[in-house]
Structure formats: structure tokens, C-alpha cells
C-alpha atoms as a PDB file:
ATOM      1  CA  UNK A   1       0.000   0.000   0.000  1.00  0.00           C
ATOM      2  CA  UNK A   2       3.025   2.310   0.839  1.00  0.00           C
ATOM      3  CA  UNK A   3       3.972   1.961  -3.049  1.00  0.00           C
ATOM      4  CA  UNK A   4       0.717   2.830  -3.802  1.00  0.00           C
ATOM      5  CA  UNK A   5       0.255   5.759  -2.335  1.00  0.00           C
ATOM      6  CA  UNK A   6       3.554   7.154  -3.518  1.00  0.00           C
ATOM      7  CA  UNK A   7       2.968   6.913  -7.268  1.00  0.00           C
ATOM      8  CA  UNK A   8      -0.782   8.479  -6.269  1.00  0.00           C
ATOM      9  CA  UNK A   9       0.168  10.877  -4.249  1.00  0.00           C
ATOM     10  CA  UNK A  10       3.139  11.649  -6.730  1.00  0.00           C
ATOM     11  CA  UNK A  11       0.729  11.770  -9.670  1.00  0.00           C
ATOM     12  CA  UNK A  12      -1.654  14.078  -7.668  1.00  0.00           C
ATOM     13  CA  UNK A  13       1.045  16.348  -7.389  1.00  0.00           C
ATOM     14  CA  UNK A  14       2.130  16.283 -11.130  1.00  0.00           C
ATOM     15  CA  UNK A  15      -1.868  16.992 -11.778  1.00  0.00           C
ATOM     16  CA  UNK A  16      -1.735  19.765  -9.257  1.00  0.00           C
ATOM     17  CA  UNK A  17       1.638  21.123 -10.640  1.00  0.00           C
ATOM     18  CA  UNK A  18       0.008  21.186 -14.040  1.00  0.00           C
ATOM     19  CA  UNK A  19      -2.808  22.654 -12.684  1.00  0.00           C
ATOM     20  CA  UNK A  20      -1.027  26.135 -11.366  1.00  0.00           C
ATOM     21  CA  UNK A  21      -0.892  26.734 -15.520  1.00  0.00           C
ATOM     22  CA  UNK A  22      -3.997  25.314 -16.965  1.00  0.00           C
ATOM     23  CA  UNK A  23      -7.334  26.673 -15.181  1.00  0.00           C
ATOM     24  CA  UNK A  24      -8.385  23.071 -16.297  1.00  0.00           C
ATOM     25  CA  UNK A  25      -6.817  21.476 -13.115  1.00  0.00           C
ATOM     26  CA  UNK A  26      -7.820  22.659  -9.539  1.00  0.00           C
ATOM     27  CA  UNK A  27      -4.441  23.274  -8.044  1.00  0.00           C
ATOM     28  CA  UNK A  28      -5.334  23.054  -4.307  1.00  0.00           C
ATOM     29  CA  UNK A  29      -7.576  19.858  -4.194  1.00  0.00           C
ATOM     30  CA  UNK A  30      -4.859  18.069  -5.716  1.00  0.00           C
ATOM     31  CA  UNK A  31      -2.083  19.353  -3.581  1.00  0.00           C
ATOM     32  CA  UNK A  32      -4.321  18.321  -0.658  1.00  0.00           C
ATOM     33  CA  UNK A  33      -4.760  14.955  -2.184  1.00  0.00           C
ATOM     34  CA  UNK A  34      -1.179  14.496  -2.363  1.00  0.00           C
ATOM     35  CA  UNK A  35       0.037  15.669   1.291  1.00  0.00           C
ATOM     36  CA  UNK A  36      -2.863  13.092   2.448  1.00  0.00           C
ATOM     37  CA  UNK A  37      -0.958  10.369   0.762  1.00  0.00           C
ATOM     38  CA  UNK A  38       2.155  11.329   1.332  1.00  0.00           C
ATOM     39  CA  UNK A  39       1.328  11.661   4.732  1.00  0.00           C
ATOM     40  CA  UNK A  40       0.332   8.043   4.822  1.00  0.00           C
ATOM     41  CA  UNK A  41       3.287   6.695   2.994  1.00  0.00           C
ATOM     42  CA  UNK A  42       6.581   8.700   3.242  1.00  0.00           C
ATOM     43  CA  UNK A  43       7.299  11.093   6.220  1.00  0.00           C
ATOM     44  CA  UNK A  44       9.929  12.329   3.989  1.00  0.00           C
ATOM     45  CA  UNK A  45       7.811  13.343   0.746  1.00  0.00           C
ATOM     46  CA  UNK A  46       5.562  14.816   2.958  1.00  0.00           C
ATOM     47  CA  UNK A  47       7.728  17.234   4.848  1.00  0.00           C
ATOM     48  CA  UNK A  48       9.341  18.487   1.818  1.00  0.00           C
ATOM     49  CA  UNK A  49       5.947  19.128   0.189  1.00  0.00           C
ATOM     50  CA  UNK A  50       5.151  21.179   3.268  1.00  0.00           C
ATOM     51  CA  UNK A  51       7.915  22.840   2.869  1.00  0.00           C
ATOM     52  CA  UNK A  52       8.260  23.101  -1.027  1.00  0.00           C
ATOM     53  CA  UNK A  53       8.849  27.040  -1.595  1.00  0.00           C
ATOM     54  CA  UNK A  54       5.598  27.336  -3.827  1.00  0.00           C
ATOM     55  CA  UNK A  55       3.742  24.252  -3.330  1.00  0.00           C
ATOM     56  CA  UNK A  56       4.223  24.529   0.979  1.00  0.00           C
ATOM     57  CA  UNK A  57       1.939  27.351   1.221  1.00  0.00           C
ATOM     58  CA  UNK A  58      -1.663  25.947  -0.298  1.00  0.00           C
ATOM     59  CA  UNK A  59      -0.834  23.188   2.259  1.00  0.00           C
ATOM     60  CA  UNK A  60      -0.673  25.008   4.827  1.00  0.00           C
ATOM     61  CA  UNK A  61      -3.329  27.413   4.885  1.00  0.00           C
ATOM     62  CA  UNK A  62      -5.062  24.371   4.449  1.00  0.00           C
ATOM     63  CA  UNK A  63      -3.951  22.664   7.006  1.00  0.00           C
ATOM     64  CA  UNK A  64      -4.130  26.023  10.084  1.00  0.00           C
ATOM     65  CA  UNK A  65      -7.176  27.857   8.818  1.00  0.00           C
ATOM     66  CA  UNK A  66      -9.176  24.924   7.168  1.00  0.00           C
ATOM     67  CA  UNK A  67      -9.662  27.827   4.567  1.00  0.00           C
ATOM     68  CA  UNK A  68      -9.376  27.256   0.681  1.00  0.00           C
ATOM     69  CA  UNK A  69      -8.756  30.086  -1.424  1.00  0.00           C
ATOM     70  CA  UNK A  70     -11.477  31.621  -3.587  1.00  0.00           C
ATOM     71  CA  UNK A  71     -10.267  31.487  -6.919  1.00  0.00           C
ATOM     72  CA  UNK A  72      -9.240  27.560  -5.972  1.00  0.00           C
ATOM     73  CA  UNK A  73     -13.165  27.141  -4.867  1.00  0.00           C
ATOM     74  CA  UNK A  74     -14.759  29.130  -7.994  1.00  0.00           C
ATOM     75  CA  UNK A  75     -12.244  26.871 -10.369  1.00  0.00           C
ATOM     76  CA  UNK A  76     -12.921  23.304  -8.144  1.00  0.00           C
ATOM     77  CA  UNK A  77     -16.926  24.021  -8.011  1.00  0.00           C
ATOM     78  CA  UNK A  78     -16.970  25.365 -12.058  1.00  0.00           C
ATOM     79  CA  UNK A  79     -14.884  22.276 -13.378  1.00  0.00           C
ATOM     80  CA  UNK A  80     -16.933  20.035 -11.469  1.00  0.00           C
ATOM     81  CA  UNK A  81     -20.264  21.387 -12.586  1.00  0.00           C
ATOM     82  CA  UNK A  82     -18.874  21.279 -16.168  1.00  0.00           C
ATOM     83  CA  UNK A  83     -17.775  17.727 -16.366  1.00  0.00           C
ATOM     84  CA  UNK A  84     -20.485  16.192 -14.165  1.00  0.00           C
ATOM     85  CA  UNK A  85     -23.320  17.793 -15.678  1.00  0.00           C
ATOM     86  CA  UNK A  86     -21.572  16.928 -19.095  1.00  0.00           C
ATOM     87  CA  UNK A  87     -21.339  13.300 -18.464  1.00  0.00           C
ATOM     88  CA  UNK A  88     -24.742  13.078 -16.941  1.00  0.00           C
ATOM     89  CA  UNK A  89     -26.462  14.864 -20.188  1.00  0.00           C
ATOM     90  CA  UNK A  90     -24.535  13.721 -22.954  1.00  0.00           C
ATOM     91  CA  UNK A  91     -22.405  10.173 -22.208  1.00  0.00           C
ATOM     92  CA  UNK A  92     -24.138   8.595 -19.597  1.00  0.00           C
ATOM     93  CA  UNK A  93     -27.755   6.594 -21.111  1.00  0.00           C
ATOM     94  CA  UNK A  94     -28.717   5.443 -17.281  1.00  0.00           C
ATOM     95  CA  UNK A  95     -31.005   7.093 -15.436  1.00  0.00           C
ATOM     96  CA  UNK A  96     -29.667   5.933 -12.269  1.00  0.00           C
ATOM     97  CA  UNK A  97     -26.606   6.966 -13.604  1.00  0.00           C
ATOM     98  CA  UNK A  98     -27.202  10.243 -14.549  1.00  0.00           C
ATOM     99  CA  UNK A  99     -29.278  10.921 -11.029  1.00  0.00           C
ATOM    100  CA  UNK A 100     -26.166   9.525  -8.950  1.00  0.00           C
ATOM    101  CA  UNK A 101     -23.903  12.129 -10.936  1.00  0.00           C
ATOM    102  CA  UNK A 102     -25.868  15.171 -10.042  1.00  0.00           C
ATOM    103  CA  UNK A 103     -26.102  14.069  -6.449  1.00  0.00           C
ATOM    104  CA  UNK A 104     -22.501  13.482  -6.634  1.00  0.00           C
ATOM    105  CA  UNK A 105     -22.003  17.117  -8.165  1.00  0.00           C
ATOM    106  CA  UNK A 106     -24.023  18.809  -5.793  1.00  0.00           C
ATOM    107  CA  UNK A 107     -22.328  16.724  -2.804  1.00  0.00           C
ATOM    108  CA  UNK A 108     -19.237  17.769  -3.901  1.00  0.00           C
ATOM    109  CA  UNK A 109     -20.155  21.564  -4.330  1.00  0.00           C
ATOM    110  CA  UNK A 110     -21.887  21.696  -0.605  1.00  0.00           C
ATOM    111  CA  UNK A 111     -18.472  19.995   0.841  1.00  0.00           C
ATOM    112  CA  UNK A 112     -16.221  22.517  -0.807  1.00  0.00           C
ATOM    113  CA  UNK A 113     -18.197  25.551  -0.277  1.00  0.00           C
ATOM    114  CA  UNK A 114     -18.239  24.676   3.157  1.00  0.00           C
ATOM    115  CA  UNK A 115     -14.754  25.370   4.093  1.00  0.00           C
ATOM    116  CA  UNK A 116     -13.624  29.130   4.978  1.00  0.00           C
ATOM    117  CA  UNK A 117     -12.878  31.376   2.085  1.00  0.00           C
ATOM    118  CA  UNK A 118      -8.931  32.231   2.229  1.00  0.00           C
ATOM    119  CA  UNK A 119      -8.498  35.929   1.574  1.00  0.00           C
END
């Protein structure tokens, strides 16, 4: 499991990386996702996230004001409407299917707009 949740947590962070240029990519979810495993998996890779000069701070914030940023929440909560809503009107045929994926979208928008706005 250790293994595992290096190459995830290391493929999170190339996601999130990618992310701080394409508006596609929701940086701070990702970097999140990738302390969380590195947490659970390698002391080391953690630490030096936390303390990665550019990367260190979205962690951080995180981590002592359980705040997210609000360009990170308009970005996470507008790529998740897009894609979701997409799959559910256009790619998925099931009903079920479609009804689970706009539960799952608004979920998702509720938990994130629930954390503190980082100003």
C-alpha cells in the first residue's frame, strides 16, 4: 500500500503542478490529495511538500485555517459542474446513472463551499 500511495500521491502532485498553468486542473484539491498520501506513505515526501517554496503554502493554509482560497473554490466548483453535468447529459444513457452524478455534483459543491474562504 506504501507503493501505492507514492505513485498516487506523486501523480496528484504532477496533476496539481500542471494545474497552477492550466485553469483546467484545480491546483489546491490536488495538492491536498497528495500531502494526504504522502502523509500516509513517506514522512519524507511529505515534509518536503510542506515545505516546497511554492507548493508549501496551499498546504498550509489548508492545514491552520481549514480555509481554501477563492479562486481555488470558484475553479474546483466550475470544473466540477462542467464535467459532471456533461457526463450526466450527454455520455451517460442510465437514469440511475445520470441521477447519482448530479447528487454526486451537488455533494461535492456543498463539501467545498463549506470550508472558509482564504483571503
Amino acid at each position: 500500500m506504501r507503493i501505492l500511495f507514492i505513485l498516487l500521491g506523486s501523480l496528484s502532485l504532477v496533476l496539481a503542478v500542471v494545474g497552477i498553468f492550466l485553469p483546467l486542473l484545480p491546483t489546491t484539491p490536488l495538492l491536498l490529495l497528495a500531502a494526504a498520501l504522502y502523509l500516509r506513505s513517506s514522512p519524507r515526501l511529505y515534509e518536503w511538500l510542506l515545505n516546497h517554496k511554492y507548493l508549501g503554502p496551499y498546504i498550509r493554509n489548508f492545514r491552520e485555517h481549514r480555509a481554501i482560497p477563492l479562486r481555488a473554490k470558484i475553479v474546483s466548483v466550475a470544473l466540477i459542474w462542467i464535467t459532471l453535468l456533461y457526463c450526466a447529459l450527454w455520455v451517460v444513457s442510465q437514469i440511475w446513472i445520470k441521477i447519482l452524478l448530479i447528487g454526486l455534483v451537488v455533494a461535492l459543491t456543498i463539501h467545498i463551499l463549506s470550508f472558509k474562504t482564504l483571503r
